[in-house]
C-alpha atoms as a PDB file:
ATOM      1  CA  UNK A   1      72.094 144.088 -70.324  1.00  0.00           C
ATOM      2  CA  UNK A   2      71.408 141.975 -73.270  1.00  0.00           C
ATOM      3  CA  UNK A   3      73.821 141.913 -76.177  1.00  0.00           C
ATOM      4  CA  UNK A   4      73.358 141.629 -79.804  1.00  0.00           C
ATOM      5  CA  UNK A   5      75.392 140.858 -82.772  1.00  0.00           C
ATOM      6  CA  UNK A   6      76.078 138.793 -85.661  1.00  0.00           C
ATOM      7  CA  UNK A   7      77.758 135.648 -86.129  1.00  0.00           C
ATOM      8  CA  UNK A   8      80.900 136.154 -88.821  1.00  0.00           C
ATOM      9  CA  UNK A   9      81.048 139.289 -91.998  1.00  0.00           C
ATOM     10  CA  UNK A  10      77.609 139.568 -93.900  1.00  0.00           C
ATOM     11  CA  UNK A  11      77.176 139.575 -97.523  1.00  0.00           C
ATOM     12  CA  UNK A  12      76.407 143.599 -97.362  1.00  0.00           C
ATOM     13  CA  UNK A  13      79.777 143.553 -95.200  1.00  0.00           C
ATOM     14  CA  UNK A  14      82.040 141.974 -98.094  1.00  0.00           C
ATOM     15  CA  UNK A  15      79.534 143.685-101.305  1.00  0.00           C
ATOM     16  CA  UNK A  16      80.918 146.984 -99.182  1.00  0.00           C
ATOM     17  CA  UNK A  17      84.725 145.751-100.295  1.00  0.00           C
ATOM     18  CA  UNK A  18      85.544 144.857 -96.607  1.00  0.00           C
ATOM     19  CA  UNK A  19      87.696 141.490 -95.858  1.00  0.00           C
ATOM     20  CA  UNK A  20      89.178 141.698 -92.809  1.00  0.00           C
ATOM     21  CA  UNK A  21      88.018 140.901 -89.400  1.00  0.00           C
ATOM     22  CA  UNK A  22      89.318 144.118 -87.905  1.00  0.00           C
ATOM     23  CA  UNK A  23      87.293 146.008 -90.082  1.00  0.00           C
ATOM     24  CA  UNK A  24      84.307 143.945 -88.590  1.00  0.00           C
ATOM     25  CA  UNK A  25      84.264 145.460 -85.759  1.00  0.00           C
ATOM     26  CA  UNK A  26      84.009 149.140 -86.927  1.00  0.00           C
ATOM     27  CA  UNK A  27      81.371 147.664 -89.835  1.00  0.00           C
ATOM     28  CA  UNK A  28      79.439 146.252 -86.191  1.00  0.00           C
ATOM     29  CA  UNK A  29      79.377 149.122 -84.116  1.00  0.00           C
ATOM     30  CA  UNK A  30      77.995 151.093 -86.822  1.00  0.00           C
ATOM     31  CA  UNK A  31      75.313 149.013 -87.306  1.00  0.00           C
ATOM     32  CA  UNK A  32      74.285 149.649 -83.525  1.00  0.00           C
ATOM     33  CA  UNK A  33      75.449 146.271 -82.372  1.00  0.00           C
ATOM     34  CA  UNK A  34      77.431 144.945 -79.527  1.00  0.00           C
ATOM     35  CA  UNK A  35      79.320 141.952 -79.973  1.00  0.00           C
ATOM     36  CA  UNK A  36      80.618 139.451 -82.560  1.00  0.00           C
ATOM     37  CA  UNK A  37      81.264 135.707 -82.737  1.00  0.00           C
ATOM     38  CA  UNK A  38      84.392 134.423 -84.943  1.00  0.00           C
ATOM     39  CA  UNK A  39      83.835 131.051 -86.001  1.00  0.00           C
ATOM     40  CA  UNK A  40      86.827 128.712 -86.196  1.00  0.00           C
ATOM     41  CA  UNK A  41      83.949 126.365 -87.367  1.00  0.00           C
ATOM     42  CA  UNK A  42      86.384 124.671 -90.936  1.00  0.00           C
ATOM     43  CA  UNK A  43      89.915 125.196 -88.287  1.00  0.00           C
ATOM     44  CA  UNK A  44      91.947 127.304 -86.552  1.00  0.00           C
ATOM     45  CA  UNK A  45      94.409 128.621 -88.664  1.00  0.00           C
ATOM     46  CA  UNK A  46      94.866 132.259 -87.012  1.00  0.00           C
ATOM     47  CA  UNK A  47      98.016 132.892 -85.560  1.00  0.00           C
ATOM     48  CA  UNK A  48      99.065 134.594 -82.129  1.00  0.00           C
ATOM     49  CA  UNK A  49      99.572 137.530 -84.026  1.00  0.00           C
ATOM     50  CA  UNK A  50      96.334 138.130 -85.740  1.00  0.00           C
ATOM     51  CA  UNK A  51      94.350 137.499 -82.824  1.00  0.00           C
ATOM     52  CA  UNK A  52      95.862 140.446 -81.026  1.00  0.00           C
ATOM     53  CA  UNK A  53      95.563 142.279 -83.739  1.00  0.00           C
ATOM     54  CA  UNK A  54      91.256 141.379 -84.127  1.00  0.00           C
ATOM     55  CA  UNK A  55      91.447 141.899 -80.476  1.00  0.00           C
ATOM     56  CA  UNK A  56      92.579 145.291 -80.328  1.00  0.00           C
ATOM     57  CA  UNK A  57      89.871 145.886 -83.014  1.00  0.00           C
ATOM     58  CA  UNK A  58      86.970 145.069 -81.312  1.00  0.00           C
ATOM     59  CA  UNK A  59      88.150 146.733 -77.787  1.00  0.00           C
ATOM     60  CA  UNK A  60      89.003 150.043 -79.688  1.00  0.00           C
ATOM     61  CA  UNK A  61      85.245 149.811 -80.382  1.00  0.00           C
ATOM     62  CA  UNK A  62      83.816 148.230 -77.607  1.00  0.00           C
ATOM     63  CA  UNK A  63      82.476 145.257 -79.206  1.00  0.00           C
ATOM     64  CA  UNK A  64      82.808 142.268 -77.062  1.00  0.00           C
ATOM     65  CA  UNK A  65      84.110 138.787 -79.196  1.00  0.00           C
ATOM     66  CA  UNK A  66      83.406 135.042 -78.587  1.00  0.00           C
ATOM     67  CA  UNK A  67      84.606 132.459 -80.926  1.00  0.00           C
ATOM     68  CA  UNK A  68      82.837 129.388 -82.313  1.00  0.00           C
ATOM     69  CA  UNK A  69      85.257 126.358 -82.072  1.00  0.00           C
ATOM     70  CA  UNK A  70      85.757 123.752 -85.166  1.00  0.00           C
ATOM     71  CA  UNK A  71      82.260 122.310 -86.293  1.00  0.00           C
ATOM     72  CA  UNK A  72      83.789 119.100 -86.672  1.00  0.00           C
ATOM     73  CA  UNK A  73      83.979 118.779 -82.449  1.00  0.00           C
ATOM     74  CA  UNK A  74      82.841 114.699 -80.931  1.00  0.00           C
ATOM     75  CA  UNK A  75      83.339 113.968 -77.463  1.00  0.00           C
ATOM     76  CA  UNK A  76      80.761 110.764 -78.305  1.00  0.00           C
ATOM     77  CA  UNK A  77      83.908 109.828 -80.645  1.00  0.00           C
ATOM     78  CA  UNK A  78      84.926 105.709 -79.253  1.00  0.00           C
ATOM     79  CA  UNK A  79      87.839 106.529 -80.423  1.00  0.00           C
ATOM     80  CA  UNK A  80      90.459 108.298 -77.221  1.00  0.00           C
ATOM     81  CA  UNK A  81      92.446 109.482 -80.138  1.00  0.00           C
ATOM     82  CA  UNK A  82      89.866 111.141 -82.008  1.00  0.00           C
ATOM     83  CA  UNK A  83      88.489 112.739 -78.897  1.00  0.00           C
ATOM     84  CA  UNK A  84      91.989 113.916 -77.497  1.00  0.00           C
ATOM     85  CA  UNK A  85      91.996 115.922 -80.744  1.00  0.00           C
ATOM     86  CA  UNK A  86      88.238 117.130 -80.349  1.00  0.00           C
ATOM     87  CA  UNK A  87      89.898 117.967 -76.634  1.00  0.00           C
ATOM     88  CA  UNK A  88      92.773 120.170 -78.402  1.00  0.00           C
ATOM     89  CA  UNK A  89      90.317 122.088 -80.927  1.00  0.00           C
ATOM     90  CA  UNK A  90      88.289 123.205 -78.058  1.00  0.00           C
ATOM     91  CA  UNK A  91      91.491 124.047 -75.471  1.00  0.00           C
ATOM     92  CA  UNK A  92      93.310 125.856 -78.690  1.00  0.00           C
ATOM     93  CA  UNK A  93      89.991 127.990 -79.684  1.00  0.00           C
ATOM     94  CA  UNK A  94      89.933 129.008 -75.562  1.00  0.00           C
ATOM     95  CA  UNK A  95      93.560 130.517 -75.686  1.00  0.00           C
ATOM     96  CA  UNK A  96      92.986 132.140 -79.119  1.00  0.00           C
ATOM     97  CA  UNK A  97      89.997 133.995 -77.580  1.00  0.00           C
ATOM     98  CA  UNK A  98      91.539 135.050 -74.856  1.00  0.00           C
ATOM     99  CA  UNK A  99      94.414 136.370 -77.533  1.00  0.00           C
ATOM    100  CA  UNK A 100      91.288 138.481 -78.624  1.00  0.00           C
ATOM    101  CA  UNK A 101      90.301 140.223 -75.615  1.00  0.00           C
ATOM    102  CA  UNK A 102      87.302 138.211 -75.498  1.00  0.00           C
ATOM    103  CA  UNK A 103      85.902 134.803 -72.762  1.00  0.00           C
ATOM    104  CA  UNK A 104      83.440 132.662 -74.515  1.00  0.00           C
ATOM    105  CA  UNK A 105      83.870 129.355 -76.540  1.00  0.00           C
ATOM    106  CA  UNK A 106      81.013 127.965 -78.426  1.00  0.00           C
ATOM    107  CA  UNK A 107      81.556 124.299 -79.142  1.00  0.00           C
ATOM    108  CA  UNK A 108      79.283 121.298 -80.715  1.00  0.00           C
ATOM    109  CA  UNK A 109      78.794 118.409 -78.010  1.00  0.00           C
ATOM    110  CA  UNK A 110      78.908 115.301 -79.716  1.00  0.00           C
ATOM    111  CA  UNK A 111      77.176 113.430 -82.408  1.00  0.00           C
ATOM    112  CA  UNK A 112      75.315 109.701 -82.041  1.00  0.00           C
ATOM    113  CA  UNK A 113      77.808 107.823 -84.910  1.00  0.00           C
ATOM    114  CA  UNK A 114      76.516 104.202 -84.435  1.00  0.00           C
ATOM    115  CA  UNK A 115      76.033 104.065 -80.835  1.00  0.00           C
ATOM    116  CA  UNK A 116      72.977 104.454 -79.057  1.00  0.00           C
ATOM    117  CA  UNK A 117      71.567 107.740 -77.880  1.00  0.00           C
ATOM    118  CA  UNK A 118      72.526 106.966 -74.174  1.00  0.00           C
ATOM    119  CA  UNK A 119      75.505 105.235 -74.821  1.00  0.00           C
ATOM    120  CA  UNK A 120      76.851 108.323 -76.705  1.00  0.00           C
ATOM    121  CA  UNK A 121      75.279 110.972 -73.917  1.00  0.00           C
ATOM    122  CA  UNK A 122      76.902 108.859 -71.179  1.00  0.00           C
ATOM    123  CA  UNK A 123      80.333 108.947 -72.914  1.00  0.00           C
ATOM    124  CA  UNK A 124      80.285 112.698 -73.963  1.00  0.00           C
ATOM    125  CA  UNK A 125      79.371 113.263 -69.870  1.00  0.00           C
ATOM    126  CA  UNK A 126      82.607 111.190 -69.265  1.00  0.00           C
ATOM    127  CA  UNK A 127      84.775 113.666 -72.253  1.00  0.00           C
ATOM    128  CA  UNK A 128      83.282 116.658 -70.237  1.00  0.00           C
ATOM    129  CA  UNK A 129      84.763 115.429 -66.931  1.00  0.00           C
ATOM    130  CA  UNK A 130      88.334 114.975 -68.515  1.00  0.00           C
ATOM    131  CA  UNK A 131      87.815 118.265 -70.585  1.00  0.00           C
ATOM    132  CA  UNK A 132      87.162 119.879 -67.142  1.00  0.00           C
ATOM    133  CA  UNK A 133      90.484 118.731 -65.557  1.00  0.00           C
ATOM    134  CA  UNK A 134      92.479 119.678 -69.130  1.00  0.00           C
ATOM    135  CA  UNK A 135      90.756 123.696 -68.655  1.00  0.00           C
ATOM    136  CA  UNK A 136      91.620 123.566 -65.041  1.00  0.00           C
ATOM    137  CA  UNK A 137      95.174 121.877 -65.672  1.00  0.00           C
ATOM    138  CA  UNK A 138      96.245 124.945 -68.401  1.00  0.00           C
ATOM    139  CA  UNK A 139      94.674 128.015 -66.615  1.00  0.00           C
ATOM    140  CA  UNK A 140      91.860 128.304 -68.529  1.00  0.00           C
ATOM    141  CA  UNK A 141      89.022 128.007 -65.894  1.00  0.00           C
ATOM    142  CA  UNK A 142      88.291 131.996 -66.303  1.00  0.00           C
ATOM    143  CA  UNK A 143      86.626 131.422 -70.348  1.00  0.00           C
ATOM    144  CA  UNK A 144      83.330 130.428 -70.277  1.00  0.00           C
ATOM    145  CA  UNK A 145      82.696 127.221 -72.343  1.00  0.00           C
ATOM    146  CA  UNK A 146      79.298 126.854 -74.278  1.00  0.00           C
ATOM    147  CA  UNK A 147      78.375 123.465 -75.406  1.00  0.00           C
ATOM    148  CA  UNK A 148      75.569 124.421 -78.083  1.00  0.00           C
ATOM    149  CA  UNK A 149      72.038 122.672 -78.624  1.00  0.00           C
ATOM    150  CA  UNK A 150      72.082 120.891 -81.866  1.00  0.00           C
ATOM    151  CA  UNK A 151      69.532 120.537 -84.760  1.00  0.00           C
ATOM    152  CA  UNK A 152      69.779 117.259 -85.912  1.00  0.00           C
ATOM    153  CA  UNK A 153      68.375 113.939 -84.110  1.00  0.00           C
ATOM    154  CA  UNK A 154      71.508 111.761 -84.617  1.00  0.00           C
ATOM    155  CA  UNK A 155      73.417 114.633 -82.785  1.00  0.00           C
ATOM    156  CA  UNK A 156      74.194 114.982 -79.187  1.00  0.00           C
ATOM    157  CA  UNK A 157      72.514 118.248 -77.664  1.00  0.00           C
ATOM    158  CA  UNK A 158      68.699 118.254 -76.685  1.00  0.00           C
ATOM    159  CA  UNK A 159      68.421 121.431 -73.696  1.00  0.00           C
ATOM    160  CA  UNK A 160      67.992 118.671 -71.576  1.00  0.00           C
ATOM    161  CA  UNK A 161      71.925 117.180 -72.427  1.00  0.00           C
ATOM    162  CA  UNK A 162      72.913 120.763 -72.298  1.00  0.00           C
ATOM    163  CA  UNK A 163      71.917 121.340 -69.411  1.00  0.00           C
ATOM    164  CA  UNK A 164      72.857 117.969 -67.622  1.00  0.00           C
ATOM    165  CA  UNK A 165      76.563 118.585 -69.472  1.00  0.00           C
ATOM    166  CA  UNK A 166      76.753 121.986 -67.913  1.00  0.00           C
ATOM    167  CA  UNK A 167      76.523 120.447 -64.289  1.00  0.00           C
ATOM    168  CA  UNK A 168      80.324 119.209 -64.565  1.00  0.00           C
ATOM    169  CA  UNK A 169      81.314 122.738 -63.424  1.00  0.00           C
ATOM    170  CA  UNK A 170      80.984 126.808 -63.473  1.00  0.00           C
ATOM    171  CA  UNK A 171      82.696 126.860 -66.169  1.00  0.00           C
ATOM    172  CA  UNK A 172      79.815 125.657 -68.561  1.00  0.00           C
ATOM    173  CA  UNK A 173      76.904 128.227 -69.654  1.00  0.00           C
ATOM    174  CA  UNK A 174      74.619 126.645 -72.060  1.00  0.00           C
ATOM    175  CA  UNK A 175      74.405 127.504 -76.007  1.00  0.00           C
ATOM    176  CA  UNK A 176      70.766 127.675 -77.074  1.00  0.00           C
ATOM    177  CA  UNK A 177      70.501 127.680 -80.610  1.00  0.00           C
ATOM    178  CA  UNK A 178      66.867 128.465 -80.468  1.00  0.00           C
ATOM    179  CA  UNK A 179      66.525 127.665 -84.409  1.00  0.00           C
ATOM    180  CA  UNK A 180      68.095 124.270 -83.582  1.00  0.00           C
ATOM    181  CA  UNK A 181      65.683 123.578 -81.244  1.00  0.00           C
ATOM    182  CA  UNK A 182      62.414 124.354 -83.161  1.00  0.00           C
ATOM    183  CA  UNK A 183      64.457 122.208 -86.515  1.00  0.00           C
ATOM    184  CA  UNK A 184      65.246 119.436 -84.201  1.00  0.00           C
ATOM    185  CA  UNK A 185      61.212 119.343 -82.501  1.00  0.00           C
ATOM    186  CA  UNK A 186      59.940 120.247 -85.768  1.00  0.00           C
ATOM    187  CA  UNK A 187      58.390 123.606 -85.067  1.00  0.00           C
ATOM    188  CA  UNK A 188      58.179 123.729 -81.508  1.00  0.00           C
ATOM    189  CA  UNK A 189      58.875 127.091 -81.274  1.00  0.00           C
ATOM    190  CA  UNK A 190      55.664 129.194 -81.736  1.00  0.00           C
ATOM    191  CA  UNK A 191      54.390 131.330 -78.582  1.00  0.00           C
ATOM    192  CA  UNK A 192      55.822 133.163 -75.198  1.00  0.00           C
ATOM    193  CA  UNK A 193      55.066 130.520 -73.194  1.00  0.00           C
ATOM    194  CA  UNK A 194      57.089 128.045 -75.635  1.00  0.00           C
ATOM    195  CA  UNK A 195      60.117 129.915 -74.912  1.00  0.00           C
ATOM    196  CA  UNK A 196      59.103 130.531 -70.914  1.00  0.00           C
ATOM    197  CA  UNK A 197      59.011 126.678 -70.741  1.00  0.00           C
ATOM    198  CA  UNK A 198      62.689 126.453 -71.654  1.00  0.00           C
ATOM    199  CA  UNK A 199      64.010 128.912 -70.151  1.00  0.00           C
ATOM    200  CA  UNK A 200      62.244 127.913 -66.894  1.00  0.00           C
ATOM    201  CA  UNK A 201      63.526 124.959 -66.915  1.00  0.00           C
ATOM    202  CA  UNK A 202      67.379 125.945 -67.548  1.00  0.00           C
ATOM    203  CA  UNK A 203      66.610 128.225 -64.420  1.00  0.00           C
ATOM    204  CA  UNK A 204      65.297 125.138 -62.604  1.00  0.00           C
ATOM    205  CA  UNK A 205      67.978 122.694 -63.620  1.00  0.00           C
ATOM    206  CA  UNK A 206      71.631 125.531 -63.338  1.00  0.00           C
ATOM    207  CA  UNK A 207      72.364 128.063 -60.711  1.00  0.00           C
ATOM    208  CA  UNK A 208      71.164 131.720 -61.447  1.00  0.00           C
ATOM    209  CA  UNK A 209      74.766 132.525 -62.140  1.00  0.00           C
ATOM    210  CA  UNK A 210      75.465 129.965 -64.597  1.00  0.00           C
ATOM    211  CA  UNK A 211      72.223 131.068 -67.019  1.00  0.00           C
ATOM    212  CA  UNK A 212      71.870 135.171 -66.432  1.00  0.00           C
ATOM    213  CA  UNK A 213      74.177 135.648 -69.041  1.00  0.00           C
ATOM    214  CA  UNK A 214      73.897 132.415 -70.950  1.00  0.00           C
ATOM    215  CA  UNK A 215      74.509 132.444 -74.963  1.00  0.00           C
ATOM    216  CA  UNK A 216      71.832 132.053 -77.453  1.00  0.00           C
ATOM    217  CA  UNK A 217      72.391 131.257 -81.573  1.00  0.00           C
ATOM    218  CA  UNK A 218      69.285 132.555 -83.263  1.00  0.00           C
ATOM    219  CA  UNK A 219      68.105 132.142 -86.795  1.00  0.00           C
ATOM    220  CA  UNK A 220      64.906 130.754 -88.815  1.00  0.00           C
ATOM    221  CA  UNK A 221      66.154 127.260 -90.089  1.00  0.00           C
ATOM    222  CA  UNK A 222      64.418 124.976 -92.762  1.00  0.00           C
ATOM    223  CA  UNK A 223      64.022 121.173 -91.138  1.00  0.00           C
ATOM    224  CA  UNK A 224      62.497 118.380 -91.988  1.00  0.00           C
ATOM    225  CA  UNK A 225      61.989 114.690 -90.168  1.00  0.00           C
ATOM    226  CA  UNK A 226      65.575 114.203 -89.775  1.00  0.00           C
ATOM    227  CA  UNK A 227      65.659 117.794 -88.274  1.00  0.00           C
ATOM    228  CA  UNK A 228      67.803 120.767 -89.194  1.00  0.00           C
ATOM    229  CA  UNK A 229      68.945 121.409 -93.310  1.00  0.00           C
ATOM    230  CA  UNK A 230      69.716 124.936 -93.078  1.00  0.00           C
ATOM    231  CA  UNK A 231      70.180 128.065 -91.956  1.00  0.00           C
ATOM    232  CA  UNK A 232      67.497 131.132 -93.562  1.00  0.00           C
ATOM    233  CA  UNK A 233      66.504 134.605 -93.263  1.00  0.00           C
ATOM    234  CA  UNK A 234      64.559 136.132 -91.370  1.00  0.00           C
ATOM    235  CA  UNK A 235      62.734 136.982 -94.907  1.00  0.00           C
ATOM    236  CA  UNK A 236      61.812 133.327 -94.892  1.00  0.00           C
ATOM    237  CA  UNK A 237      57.782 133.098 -93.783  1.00  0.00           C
ATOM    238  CA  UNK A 238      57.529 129.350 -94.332  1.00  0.00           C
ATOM    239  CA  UNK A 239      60.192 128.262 -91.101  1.00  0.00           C
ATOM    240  CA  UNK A 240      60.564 129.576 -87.456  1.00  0.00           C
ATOM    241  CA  UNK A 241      60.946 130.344 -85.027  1.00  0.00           C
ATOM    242  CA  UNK A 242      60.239 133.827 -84.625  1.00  0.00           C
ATOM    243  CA  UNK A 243      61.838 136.016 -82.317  1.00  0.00           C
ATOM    244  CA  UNK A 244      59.044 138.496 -80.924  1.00  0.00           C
ATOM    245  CA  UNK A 245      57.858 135.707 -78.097  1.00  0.00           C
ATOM    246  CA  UNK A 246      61.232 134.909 -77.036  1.00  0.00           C
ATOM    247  CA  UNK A 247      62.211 138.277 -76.615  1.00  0.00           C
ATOM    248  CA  UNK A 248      59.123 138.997 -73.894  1.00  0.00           C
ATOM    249  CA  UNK A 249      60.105 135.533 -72.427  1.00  0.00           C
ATOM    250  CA  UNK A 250      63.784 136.883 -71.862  1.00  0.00           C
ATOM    251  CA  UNK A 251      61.975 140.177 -70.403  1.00  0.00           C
ATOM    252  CA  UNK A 252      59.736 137.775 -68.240  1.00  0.00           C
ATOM    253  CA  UNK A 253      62.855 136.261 -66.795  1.00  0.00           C
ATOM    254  CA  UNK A 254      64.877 139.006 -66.183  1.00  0.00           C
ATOM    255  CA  UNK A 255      67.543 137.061 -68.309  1.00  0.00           C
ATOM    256  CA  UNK A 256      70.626 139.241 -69.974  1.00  0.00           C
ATOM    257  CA  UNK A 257      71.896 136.620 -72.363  1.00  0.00           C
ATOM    258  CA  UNK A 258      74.550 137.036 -75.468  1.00  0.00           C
ATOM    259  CA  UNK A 259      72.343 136.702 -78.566  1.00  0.00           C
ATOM    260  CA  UNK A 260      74.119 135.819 -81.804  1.00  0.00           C
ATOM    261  CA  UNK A 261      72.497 135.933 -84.971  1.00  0.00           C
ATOM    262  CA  UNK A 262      73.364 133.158 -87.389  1.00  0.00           C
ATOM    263  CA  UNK A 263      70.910 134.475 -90.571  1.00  0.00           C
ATOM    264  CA  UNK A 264      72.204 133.062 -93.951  1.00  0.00           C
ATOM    265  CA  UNK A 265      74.393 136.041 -95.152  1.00  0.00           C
ATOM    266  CA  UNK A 266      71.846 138.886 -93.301  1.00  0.00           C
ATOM    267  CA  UNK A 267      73.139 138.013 -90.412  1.00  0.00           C
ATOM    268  CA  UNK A 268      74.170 141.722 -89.349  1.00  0.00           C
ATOM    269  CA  UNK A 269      70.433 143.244 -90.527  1.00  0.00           C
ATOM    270  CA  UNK A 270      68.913 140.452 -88.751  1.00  0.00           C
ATOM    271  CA  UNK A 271      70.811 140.546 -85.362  1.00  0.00           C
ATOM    272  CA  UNK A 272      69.783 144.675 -85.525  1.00  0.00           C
ATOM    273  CA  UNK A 273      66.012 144.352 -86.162  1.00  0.00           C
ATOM    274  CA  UNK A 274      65.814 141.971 -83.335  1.00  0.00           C
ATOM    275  CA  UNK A 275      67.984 144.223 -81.039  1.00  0.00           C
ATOM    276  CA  UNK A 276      65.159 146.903 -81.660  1.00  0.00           C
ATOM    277  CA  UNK A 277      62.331 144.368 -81.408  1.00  0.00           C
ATOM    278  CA  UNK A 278      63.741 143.431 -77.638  1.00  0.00           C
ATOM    279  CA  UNK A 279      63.653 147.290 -76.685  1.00  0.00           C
ATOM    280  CA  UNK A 280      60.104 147.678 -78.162  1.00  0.00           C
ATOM    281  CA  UNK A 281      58.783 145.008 -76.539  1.00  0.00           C
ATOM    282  CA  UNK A 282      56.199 144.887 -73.771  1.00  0.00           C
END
């Protein structure tokens, strides 16, 4: 079974008077969704405490919770200093989700700096093996880590490096940010069979298990040559992509992914109309 929700508290959520995250989850299920991502994208700055206390939130309502780790994330970093920390924000964000009840890390690969694309893709595969022993060493192996596709061309995270990254182990399902992709190829994103071409070729590249359930970011995003500038609305008719063709390619495939909707502040109203647009489609 698919799941839909948003990513973070919309505008509508805080113009309500709402501010905390355990009144999220009641503000979620009553807008007929099923799960929530918390981002941890400027730190993470929750204590122990609190993320019981979000966690009991979202199970009293049955609203599943993955968290986005800190946007700031390089395992292409030349620097073993800089990546042991980039090592430590992802390790940290897995035991705070697991505070919350919930088994999914979202995390940023890597960016280029001033190395060469395969210089910096052949280094971040290198981070991904030691990051593998570090989950293993502390008893995380049971959360699901999601490196993400990225928008930009000087970042790290085509589906292709995504899906070659997710070949260290089990524990890595891919993030595709489907409004990355189309920003990063310019517009790629247009019919059914653009989405069936990606998702056939996860499903040729990773074991069934390690896609069925895979995690998808989804949101219209304004690009231009140097790829993604930011995040819209689903109001926006100049940007895709659009969501109607990948939702009969996920029907197509039989896939049951996590779909998070990353809309600029409509993010809630968004992640519902597509919910409904899945179970009305052919």
């Amino acid at each position: 079974m698919l799941k839909f929700g948003p990513s973070g508290n919309s505008q509508a959520f805080y113009d309500a008077g709402l501010k905390s995250s355990e009144q999220s989850a009641v503000w979620v299920k009553n807008m007929g969704l099923d799960c929530f991502e918390y981002s941890f994208g400027r730190g993470i700055s929750i204590s122990n405490e609190k993320a019981v206390e979000i966690g009991k939130a979202f199970a009293e309502q049955g609203i599943s919770i993955s968290v986005h780790a800190p946007y700031y994330i390089n395992l292409a970093n030349e620097s073993d200093e800089m990546a042991e920390k980039s090592f430590g924000y992802i390790l940290e964000s897995a035991k705070k989700v697991l505070l919350m009840g919930g088994n999914r890390v979202i995390f940023h690969p890597a960016s280029m700096g001033k190395q060469t694309r395969e210089n910096a893709v052949k280094l971040t595969q290198k981070r991904f093996d030691i990051l593998t022993e570090k989950i293993y060493s502390q008893g995380l192996e049971n959360v699901i880590f999601c490196p993400e596709t990225m928008g930009k061309h000087a970042q790290i995270g085509t589906i292709e490096e995504v899906a070659s990254f997710c070949k260290s182990d089990k524990i890595y399902v891919p993030c595709i940010d489907f409004g990355h992709v189309n920003a990063r190829e310019c517009g790629s994103l247009k019919t059914e069979a653009d989405y069936l071409s990606r998702l056939e070729y996860l499903k040729s590249e990773l074991p069934r298990e390690q896609i069925q359930n895979f995690h998808i970011h989804f949101s219209k995003i304004e690009y231009s040559t140097k790829g993604e500038v930011k995040h819209l609305t689903f109001e926006d008719q100049v940007f895709g992509p659009a969501f109607e063709p990948l939702a009969k390619a996920l029907k197509k495939t039989g896939l049951t992914p996590v779909i998070i909707c990353e809309s600029q502040g409509t993010q809630d109203i968004d992640a519902k109309w597509m919910k409904e647009v899945y179970q009305s489609s052919i």
